[in-house]
PDB file of N, CA and C in Angstrom:
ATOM      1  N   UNK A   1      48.485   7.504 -44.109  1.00  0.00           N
ATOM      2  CA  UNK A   1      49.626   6.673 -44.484  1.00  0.00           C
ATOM      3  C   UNK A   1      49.353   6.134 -45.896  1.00  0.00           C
ATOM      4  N   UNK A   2      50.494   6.674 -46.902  1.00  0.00           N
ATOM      5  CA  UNK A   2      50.101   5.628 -48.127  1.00  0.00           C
ATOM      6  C   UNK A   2      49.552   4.325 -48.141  1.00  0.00           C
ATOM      7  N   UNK A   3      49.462   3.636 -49.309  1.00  0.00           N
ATOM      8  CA  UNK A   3      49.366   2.813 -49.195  1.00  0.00           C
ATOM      9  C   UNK A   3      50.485   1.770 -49.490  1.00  0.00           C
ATOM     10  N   UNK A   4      51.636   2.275 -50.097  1.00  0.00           N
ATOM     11  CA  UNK A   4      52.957   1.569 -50.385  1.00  0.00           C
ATOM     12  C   UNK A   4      53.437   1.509 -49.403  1.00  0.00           C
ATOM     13  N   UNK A   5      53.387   2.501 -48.329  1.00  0.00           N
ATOM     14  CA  UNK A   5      54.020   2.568 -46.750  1.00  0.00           C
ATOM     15  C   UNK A   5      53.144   1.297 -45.541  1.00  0.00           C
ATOM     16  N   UNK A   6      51.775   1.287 -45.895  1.00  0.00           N
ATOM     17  CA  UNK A   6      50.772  -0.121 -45.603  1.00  0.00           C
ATOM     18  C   UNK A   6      51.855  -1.086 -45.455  1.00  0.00           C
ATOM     19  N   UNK A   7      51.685  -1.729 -47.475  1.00  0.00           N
ATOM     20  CA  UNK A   7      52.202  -3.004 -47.926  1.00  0.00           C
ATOM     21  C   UNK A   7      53.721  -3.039 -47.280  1.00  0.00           C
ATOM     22  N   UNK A   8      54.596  -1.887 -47.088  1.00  0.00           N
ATOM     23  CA  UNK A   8      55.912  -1.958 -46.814  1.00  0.00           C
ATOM     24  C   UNK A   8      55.882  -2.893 -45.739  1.00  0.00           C
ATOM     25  N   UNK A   9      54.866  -1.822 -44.774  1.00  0.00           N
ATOM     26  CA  UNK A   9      55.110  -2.506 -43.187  1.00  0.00           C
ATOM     27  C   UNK A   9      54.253  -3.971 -42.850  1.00  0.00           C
ATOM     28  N   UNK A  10      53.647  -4.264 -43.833  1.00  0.00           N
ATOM     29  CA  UNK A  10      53.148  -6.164 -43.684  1.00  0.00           C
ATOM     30  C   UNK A  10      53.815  -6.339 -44.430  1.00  0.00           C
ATOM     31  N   UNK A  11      54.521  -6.171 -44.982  1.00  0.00           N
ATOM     32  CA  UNK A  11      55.374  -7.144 -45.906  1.00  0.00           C
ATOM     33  C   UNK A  11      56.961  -7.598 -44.530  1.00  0.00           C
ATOM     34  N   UNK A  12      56.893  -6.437 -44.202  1.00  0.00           N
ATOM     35  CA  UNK A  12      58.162  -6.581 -43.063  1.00  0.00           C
ATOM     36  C   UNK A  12      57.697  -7.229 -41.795  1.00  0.00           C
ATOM     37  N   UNK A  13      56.552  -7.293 -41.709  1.00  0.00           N
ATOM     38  CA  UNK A  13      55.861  -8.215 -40.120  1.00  0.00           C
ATOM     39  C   UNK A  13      55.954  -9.596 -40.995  1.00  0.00           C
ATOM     40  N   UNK A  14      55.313  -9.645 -42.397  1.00  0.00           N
ATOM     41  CA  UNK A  14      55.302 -11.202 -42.951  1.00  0.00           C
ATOM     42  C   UNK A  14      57.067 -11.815 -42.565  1.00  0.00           C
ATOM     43  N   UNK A  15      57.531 -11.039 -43.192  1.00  0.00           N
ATOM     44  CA  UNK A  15      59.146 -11.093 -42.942  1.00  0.00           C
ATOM     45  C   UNK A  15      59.373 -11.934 -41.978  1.00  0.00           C
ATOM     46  N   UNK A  16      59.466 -10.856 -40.904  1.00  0.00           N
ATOM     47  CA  UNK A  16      59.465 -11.002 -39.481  1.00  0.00           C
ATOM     48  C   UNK A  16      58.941 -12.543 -38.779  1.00  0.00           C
ATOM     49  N   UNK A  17      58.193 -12.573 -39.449  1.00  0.00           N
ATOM     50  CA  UNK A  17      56.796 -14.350 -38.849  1.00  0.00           C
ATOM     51  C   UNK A  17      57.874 -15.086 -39.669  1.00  0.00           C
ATOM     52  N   UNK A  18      58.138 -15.390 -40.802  1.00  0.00           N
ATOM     53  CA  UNK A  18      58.862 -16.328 -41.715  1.00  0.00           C
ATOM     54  C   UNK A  18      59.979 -16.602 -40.790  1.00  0.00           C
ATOM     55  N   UNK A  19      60.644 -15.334 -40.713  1.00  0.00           N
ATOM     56  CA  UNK A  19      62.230 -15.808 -39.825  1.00  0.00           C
ATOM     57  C   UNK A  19      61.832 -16.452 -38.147  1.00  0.00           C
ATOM     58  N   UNK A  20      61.320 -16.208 -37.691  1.00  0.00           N
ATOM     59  CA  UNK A  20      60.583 -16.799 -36.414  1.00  0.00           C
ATOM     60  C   UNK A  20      59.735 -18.044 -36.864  1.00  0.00           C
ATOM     61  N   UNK A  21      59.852 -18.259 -37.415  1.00  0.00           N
ATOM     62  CA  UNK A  21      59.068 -19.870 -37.920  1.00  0.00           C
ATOM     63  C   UNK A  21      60.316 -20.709 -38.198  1.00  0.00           C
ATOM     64  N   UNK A  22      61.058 -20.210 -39.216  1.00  0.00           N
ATOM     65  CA  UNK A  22      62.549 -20.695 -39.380  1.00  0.00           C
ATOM     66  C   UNK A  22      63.278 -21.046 -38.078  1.00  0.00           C
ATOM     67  N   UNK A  23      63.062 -20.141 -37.236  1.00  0.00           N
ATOM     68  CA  UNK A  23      63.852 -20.025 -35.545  1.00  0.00           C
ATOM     69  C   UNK A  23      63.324 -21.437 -35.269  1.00  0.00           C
ATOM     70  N   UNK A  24      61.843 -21.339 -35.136  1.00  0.00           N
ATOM     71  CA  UNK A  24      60.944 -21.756 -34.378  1.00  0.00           C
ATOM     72  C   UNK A  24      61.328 -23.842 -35.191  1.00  0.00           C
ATOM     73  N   UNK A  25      61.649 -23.663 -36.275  1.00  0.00           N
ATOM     74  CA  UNK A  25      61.477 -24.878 -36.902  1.00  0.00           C
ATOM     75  C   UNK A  25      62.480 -25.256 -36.421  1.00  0.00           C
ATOM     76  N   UNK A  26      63.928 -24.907 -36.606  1.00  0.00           N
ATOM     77  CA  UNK A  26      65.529 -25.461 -36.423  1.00  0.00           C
ATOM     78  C   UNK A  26      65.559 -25.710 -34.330  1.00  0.00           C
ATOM     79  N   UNK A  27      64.588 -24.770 -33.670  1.00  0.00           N
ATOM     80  CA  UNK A  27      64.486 -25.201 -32.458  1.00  0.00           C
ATOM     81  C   UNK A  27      63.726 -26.899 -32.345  1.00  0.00           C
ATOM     82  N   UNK A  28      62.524 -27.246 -32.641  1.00  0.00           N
ATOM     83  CA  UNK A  28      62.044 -28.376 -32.527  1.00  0.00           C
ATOM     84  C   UNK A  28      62.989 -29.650 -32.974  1.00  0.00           C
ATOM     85  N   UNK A  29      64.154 -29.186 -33.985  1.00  0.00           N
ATOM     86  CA  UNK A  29      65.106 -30.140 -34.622  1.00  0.00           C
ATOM     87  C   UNK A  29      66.309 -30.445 -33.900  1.00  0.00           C
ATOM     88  N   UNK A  30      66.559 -29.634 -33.292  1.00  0.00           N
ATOM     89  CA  UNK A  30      67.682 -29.102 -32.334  1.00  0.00           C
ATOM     90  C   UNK A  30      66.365 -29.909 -30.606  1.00  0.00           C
ATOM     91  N   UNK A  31      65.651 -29.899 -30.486  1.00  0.00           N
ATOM     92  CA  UNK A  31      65.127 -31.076 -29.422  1.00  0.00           C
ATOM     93  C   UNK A  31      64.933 -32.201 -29.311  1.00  0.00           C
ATOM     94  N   UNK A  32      64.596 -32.744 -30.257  1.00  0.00           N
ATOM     95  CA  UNK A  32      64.343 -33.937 -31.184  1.00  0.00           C
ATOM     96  C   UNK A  32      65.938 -34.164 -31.280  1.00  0.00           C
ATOM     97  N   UNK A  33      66.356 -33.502 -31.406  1.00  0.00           N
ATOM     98  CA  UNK A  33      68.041 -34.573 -31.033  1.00  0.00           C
ATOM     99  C   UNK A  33      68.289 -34.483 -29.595  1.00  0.00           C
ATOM    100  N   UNK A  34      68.658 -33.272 -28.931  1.00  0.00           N
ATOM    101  CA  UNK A  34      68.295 -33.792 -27.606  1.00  0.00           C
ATOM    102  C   UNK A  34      67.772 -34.609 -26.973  1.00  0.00           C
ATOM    103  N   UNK A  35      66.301 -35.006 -27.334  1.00  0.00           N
ATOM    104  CA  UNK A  35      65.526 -35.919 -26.296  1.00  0.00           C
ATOM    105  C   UNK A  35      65.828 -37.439 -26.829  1.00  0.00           C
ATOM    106  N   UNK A  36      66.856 -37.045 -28.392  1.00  0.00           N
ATOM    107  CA  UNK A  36      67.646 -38.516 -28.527  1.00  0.00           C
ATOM    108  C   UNK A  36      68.559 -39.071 -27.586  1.00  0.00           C
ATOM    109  N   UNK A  37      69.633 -38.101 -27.474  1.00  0.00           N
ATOM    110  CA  UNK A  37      70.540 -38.048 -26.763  1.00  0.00           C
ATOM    111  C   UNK A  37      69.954 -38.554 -24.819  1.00  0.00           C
ATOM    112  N   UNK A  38      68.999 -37.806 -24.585  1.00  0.00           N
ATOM    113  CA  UNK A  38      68.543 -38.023 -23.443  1.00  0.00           C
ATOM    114  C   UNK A  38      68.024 -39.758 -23.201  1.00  0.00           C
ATOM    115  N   UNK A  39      67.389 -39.918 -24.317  1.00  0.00           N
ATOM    116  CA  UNK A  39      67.050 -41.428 -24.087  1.00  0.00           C
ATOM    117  C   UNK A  39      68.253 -42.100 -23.925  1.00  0.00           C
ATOM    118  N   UNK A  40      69.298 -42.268 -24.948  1.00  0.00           N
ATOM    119  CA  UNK A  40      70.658 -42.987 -25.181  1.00  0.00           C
ATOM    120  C   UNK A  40      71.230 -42.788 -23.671  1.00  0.00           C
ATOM    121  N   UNK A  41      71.278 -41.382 -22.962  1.00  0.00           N
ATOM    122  CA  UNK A  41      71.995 -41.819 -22.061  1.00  0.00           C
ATOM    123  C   UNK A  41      70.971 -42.357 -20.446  1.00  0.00           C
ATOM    124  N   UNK A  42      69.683 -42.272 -20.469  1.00  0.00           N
ATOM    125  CA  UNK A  42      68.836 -42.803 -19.392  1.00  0.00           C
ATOM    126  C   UNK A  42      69.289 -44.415 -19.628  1.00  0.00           C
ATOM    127  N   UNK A  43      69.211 -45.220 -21.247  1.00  0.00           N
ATOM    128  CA  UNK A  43      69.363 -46.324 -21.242  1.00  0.00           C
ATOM    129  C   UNK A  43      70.392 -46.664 -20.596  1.00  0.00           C
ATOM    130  N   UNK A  44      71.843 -46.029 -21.184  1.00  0.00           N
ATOM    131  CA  UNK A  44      72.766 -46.741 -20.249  1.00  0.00           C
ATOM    132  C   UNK A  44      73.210 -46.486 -18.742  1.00  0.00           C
ATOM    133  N   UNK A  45      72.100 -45.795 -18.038  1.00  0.00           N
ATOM    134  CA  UNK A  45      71.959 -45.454 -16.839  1.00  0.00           C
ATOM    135  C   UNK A  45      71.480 -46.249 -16.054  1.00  0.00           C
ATOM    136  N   UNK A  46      70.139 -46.455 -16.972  1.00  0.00           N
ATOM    137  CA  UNK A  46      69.262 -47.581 -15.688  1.00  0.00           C
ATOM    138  C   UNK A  46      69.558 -48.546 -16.733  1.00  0.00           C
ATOM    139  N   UNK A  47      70.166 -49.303 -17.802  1.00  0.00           N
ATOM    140  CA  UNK A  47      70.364 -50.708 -18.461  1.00  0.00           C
ATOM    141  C   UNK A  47      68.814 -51.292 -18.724  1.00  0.00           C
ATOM    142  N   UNK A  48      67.828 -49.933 -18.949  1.00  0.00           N
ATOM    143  CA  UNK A  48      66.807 -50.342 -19.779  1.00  0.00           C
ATOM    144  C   UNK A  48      66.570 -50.156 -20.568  1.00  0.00           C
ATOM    145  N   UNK A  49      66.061 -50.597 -22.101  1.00  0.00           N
ATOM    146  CA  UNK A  49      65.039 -50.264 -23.185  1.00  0.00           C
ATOM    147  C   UNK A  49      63.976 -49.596 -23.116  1.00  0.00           C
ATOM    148  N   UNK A  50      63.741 -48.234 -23.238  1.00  0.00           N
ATOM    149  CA  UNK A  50      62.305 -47.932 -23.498  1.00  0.00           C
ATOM    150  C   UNK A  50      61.961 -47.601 -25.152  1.00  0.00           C
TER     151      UNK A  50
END
């Protein structure tokens, strides 16, 4: 296998990891509002503060 055909195919797995990190980042942001939402509505459930 060349070696331009090598770099092609890690350059396309690096790719690949970047966009799955991106996924991976906008998921934790996208929970972190959820588990906002989840607190807001436990409070006015049980009428406690945590």
């Amino acid at each position: 296998m060349p070696a331009k055909s090598i770099d092609e195919a890690f350059q396309q797995v690096f790719d690949e990891l970047d966009e799955l990190q991106d996924k991976s980042d906008a998921m934790k942001v996208d929970l972190a509002r959820l588990e906002g939402k989840i607190d807001i509505i436990l409070k006015h459930l049980t009428g406690l503060d945590t």
